[in-house]
Protein backbone atom coordinates (compact mmCIF):
# COMPACT_ATOMS: atom_id res chain seq x y z
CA UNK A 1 -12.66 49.45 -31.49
CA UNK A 2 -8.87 50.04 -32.11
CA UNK A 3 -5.95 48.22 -30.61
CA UNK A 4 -3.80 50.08 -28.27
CA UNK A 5 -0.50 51.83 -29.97
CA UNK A 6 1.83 50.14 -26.70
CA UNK A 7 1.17 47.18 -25.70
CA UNK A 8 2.45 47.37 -21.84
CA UNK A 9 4.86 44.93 -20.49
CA UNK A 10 4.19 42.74 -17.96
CA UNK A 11 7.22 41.94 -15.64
CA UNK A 12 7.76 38.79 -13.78
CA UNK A 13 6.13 38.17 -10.37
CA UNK A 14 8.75 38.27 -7.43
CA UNK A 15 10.93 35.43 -7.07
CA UNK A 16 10.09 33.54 -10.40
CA UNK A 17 12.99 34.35 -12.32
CA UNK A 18 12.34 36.06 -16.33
CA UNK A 19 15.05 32.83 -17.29
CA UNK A 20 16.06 29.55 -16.51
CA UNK A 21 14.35 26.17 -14.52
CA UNK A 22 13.21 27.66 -12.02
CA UNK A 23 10.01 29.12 -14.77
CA UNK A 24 9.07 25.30 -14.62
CA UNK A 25 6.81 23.10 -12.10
CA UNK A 26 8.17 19.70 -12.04
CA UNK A 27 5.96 17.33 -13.36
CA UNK A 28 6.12 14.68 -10.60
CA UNK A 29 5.61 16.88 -7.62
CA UNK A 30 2.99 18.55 -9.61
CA UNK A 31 1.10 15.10 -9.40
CA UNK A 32 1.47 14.54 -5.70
CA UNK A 33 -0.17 18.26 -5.26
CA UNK A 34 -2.96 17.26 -7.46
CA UNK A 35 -3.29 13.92 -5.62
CA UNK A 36 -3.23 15.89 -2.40
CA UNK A 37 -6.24 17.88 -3.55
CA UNK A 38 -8.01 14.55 -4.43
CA UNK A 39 -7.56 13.70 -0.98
CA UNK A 40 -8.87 17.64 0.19
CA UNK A 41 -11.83 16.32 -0.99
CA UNK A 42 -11.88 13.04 1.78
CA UNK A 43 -12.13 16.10 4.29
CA UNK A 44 -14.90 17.68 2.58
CA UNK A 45 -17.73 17.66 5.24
CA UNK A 46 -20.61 18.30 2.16
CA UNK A 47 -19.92 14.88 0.27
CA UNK A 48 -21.78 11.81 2.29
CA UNK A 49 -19.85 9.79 4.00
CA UNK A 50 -19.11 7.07 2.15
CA UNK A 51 -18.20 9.45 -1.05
CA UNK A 52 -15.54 10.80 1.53
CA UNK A 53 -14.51 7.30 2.15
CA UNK A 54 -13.97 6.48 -1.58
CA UNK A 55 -11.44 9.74 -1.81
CA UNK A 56 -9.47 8.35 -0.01
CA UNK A 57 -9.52 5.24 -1.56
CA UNK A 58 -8.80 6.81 -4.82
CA UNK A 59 -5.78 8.68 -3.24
CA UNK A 60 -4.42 5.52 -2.25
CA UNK A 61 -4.81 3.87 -5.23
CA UNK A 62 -3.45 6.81 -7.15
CA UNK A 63 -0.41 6.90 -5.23
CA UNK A 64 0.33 3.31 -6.12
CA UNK A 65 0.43 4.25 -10.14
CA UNK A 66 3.03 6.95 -8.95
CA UNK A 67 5.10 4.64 -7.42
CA UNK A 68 4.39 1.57 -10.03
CA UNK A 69 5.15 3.84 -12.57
CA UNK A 70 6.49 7.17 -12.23
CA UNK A 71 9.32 6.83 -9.23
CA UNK A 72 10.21 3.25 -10.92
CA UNK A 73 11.42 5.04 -13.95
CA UNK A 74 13.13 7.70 -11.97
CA UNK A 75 14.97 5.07 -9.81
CA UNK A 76 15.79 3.02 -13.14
CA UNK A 77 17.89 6.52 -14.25
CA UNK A 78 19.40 6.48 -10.82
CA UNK A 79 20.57 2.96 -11.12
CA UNK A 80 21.77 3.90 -14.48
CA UNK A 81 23.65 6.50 -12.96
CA UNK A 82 21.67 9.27 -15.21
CA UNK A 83 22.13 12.97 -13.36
CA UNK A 84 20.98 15.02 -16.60
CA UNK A 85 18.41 17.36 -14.81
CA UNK A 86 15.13 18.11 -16.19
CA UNK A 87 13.84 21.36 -17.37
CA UNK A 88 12.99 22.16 -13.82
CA UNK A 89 16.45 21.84 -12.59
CA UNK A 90 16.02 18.64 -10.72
CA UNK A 91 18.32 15.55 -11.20
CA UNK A 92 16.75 12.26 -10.80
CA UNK A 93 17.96 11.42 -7.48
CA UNK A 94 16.73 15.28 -6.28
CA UNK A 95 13.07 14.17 -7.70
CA UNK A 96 12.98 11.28 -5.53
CA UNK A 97 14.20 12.62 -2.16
CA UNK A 98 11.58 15.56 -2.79
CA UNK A 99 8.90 13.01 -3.82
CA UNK A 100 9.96 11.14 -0.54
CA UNK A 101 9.45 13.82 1.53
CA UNK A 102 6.06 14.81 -0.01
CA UNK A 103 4.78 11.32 0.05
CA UNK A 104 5.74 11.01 3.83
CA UNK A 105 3.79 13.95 4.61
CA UNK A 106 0.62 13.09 2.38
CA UNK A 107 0.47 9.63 3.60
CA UNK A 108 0.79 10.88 7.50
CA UNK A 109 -2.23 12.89 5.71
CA UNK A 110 -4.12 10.07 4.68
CA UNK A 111 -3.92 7.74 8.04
CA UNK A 112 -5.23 10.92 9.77
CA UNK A 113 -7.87 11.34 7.26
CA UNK A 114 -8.57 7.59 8.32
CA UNK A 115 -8.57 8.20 11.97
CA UNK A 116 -11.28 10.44 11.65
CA UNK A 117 -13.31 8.69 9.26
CA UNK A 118 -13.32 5.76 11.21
CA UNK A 119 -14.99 7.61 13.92
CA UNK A 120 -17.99 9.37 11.65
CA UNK A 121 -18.40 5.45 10.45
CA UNK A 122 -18.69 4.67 13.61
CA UNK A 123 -21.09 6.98 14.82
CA UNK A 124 -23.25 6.39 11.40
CA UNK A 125 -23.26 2.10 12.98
CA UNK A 126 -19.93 1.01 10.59
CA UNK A 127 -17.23 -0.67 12.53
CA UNK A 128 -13.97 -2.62 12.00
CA UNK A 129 -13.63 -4.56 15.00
CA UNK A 130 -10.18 -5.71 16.87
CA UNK A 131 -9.95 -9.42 17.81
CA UNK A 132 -10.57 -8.12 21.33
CA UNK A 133 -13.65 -6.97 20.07
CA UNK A 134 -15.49 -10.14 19.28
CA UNK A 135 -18.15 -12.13 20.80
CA UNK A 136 -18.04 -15.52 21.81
CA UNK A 137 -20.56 -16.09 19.30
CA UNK A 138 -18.81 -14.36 16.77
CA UNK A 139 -15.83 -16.05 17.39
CA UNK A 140 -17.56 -19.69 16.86
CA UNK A 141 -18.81 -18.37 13.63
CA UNK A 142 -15.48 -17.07 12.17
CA UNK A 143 -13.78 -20.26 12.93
CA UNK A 144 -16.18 -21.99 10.76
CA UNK A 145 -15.53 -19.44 8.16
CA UNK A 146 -12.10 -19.94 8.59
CA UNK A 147 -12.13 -23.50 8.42
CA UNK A 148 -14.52 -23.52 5.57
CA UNK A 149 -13.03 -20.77 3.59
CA UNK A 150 -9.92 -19.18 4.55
CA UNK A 151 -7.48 -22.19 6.17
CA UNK A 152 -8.08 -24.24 2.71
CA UNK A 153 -6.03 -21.30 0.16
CA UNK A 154 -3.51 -20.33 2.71
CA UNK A 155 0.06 -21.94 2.54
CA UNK A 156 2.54 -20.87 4.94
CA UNK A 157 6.59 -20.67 4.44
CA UNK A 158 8.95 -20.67 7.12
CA UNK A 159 11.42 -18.30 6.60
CA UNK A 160 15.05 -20.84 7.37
CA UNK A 161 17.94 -22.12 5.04
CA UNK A 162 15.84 -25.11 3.52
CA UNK A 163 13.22 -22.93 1.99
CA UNK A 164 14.05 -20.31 -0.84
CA UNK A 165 12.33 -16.77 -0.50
CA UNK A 166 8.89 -16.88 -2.28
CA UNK A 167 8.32 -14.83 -4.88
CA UNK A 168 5.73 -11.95 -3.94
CA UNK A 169 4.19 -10.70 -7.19
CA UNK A 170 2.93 -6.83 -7.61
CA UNK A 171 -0.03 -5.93 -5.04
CA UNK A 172 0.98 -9.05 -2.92
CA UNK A 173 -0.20 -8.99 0.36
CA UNK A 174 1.53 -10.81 2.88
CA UNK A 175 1.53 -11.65 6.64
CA UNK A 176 5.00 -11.66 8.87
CA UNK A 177 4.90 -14.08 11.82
CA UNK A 178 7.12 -14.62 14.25
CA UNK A 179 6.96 -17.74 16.23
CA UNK A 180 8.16 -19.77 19.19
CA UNK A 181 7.57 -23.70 19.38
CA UNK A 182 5.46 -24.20 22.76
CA UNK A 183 8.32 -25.05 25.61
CA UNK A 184 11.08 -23.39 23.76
CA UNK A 185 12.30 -19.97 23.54
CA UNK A 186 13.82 -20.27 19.89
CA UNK A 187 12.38 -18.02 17.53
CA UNK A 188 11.04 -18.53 13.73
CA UNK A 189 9.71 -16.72 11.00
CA UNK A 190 7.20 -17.08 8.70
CA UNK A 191 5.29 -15.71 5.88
CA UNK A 192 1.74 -16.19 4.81
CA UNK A 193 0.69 -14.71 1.01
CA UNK A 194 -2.94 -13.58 0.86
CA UNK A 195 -4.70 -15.51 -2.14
CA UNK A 196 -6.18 -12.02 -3.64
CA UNK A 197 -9.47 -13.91 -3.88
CA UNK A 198 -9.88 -13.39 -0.02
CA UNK A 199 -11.91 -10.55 0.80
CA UNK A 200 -9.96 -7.89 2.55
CA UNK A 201 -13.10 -7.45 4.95
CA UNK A 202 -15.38 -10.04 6.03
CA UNK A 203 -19.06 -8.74 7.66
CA UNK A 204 -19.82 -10.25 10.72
CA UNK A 205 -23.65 -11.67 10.90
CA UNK A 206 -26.27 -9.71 12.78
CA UNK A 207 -27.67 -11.99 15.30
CA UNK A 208 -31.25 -10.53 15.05
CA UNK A 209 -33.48 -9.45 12.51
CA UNK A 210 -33.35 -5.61 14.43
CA UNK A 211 -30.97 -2.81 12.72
CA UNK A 212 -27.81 -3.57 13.99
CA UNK A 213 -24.43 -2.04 13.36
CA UNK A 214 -22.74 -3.18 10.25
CA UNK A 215 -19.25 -5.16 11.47
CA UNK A 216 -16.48 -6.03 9.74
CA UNK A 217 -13.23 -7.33 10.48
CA UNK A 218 -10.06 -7.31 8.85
CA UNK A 219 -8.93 -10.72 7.07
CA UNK A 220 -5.34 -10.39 8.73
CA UNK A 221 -6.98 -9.90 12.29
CA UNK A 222 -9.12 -13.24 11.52
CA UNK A 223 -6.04 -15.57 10.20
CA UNK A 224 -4.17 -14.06 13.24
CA UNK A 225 -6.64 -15.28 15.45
CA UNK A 226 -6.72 -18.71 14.08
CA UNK A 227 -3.03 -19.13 13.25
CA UNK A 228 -2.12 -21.88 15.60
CA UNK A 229 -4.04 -24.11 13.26
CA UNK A 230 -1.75 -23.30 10.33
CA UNK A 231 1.59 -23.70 12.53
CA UNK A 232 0.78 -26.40 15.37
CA UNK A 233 2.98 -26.66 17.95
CA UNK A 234 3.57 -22.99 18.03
CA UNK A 235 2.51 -19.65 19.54
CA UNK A 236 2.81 -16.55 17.59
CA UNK A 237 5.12 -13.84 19.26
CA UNK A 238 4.04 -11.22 17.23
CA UNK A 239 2.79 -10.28 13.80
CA UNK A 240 2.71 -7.65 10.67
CA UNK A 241 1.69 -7.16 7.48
CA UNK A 242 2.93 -5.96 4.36
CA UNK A 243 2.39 -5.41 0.43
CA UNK A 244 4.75 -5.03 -2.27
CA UNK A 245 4.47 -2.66 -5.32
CA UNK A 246 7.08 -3.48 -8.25
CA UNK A 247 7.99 -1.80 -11.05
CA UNK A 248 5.32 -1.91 -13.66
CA UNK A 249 7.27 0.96 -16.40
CA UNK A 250 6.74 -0.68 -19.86
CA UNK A 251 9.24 0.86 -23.02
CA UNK A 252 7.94 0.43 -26.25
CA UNK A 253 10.50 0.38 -29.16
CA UNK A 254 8.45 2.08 -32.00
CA UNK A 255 10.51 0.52 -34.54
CA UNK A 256 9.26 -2.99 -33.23
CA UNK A 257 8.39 -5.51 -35.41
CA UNK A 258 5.34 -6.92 -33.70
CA UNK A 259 4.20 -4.75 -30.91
CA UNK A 260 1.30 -7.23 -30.34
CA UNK A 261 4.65 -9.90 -29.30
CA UNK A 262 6.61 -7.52 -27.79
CA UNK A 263 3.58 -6.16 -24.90
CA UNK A 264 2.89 -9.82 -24.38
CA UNK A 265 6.84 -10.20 -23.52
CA UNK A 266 7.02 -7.01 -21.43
CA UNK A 267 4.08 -7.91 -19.56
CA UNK A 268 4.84 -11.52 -18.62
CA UNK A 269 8.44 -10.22 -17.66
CA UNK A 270 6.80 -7.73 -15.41
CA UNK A 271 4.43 -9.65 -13.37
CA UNK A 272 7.81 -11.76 -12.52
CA UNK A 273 10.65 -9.88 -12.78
CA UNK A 274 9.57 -6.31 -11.97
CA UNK A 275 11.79 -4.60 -8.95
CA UNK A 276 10.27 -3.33 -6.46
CA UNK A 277 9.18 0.17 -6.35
CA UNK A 278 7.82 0.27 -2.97
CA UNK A 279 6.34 -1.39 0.30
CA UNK A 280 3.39 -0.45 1.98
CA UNK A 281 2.49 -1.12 5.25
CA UNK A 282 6.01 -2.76 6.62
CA UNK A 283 5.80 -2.83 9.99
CA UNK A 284 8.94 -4.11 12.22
CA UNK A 285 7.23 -7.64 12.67
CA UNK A 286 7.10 -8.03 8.67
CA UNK A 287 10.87 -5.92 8.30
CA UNK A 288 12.27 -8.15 10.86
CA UNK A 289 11.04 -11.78 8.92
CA UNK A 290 12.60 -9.82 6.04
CA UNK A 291 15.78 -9.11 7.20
CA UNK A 292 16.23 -12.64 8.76
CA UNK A 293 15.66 -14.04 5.37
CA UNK A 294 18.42 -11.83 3.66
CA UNK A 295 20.90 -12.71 6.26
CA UNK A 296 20.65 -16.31 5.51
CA UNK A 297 21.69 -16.25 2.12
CA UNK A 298 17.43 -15.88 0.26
CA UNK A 299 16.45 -14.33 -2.82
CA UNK A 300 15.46 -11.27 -0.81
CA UNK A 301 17.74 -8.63 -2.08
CA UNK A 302 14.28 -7.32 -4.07
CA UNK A 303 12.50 -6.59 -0.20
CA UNK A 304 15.33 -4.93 0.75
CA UNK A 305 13.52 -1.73 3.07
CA UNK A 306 16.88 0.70 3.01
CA UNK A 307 17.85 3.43 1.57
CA UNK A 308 16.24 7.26 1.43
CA UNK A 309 13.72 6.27 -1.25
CA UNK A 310 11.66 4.25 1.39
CA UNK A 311 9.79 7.11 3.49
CA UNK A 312 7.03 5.41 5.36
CA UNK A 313 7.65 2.20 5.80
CA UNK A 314 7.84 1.16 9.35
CA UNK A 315 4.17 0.85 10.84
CA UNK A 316 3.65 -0.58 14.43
CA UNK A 317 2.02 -4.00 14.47
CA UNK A 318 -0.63 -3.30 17.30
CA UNK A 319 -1.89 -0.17 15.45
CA UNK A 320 -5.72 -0.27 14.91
CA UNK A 321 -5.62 2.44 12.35
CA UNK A 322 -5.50 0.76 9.06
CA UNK A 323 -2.71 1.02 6.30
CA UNK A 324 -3.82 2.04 2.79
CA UNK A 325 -4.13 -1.27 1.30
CA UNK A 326 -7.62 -1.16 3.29
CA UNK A 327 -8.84 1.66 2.40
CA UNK A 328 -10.32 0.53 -0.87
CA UNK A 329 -10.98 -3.18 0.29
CA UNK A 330 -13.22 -1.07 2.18
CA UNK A 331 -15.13 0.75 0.01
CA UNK A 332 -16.23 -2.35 -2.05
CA UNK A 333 -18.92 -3.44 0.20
CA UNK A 334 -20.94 -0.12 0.04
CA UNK A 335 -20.47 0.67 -3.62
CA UNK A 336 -23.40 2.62 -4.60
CA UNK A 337 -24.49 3.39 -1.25
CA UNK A 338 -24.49 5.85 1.68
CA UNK A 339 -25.36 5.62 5.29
């Protein structure tokens, strides 16, 4: 078999230009399009339930590396004023208001996806039950649960001039109260952290030996229930809930001396000191308590919600859709199982 004499040509396709950045996919948005297809496969009506379930999961959890990782170090060359644009064209701060508006759209995506899961788990005898939900019964027997397990790791903080901001490491999740003292109209704020050795979801107990539906409810909805016991004297006005992602970027110097030193260094200094890359689930309640702290003079420049590079973070408090921080706390009951 002999090669042909002329080996044709092949010209560009139309619109991709023979030259020049525009040849190039960027490598961030690349990764949100490949997370979006992980999250195709949530819709997927052939994978069991559950399985659908656990994409999502795993496109939430995904999207917190991008942020922990990825748009840190982009926003660290926009702090450092950097505008050298990448071999795609893009500057730094271009990359993040394009990731921005991607992310809003694939986590709009996501709580959708949610929405209609929670149905099918529904209909296959899953629920996540509302407080409004509950039986009297249930009721008695998540008060001694709370009591017993719950009230015990909890420490509240009023949010006022004689307490400093608490620190809120990476993947803390944290509750925003606002209260009034019974007989008064004057208004305080509060935060709660969640130990992380709370389960996200706590099962209700079947009250017969029959099949029943499996019922869970959210560890928020249960301390928000309760809360009067952790603040006496007061009535909770409203609530919210939020987490906080920080910078978790490590450099490594290759000409270091002792690399075993210098990860131990970098990793203590970024469990404490890492900025924040991004909130999730900041609903007005939680951006309020915020807000109030900053104004009085708190350490709480790091919570600041502002700013372009903060696309979805106002939530309403009274939605029953969950945020993604449940989505996996989900999955962990039913791992290895389907309905």
């Amino acid at each position: 078999m002999s090669l042909p004499e002329k080996v044709e040509r092949l010209e560009p396709s139309p619109g991709i230009a023979a030259f020049g950045p525009s040849r190039f996919f960027n490598r961030e948005l690349s990764w949100l399009h490949f997370n979006r297809r992980v999250l195709e496969e949530a819709e997927n009506e052939r994978h069991p339930l559950l399985e659908r379930l656990r994409f999502l999961s795993i496109s939430a959890s995904n999207l917190d590396e991008f942020y922990m990782v990825r748009v840190a170090g982009l926003r660290g060359q926009v702090v450092a004023g950097i505008e050298t644009p990448s071999v795609d064209g893009l500057t730094p701060a271009e990359q993040l208001d394009r990731i921005n508006r991607s992310v809003a759209e694939l986590t709009a995506e996501q709580q959708e996806n949610w929405v209609t899961l929670e149905a099918l788990l529904a209909e296959a005898g899953i629920h996540v039950l509302s407080a409004d939900q509950l039986s009297d019964a249930e009721r008695a027997w998540l008060e001694e649960n709370f009591i017993g397990h719950i009230f015990p790791v909890l420490t509240p903080i009023a949010v006022d001039p004689a307490h400093p901001f608490p620190f809120i490491p990476n993947f803390g999740f944290t509750l925003g109260l606002e209260l009034v003292r019974e007989g008064s109209l004057r208004a305080m704020h509060a935060l709660m952290p969640i130990p992380p050795q709370l389960a996200r979801f706590i099962r209700l107990p079947s009250t017969s030996e029959a099949k029943e539906p499996i019922r869970f409810i959210r560890l928020e909805t249960v301390v928000g229930i309760f809360v009067s016991r952790l603040f006496p004297g007061y009535r909770v006005r409203s609530q919210g809930s939020f987490r906080v992602l920080r910078d978790s970027d490590i450099e490594v110097q290759e000409e270091a001396e002792d690399l075993v030193r210098l990860f131990e260094s970098a990793l203590k200094r970024r469990r404490r000191l890492g900025h924040q890359a991004r909130d999730r689930g900041l609903d007005a309640v939680a951006s309020t308590a915020l807000r109030h702290a900053g104004a009085q003079g708190h350490r709480a420049r790091e919570l600041r919600a502002e700013g372009p590079d903060w696309p979805y973070r106002h939530q309403s408090a009274h939605r029953r859709r969950p945020a993604r921080p449940q989505i996996p706390a989900l999955c962990q009951p039913f791992s290895g199982t389907h309905p």
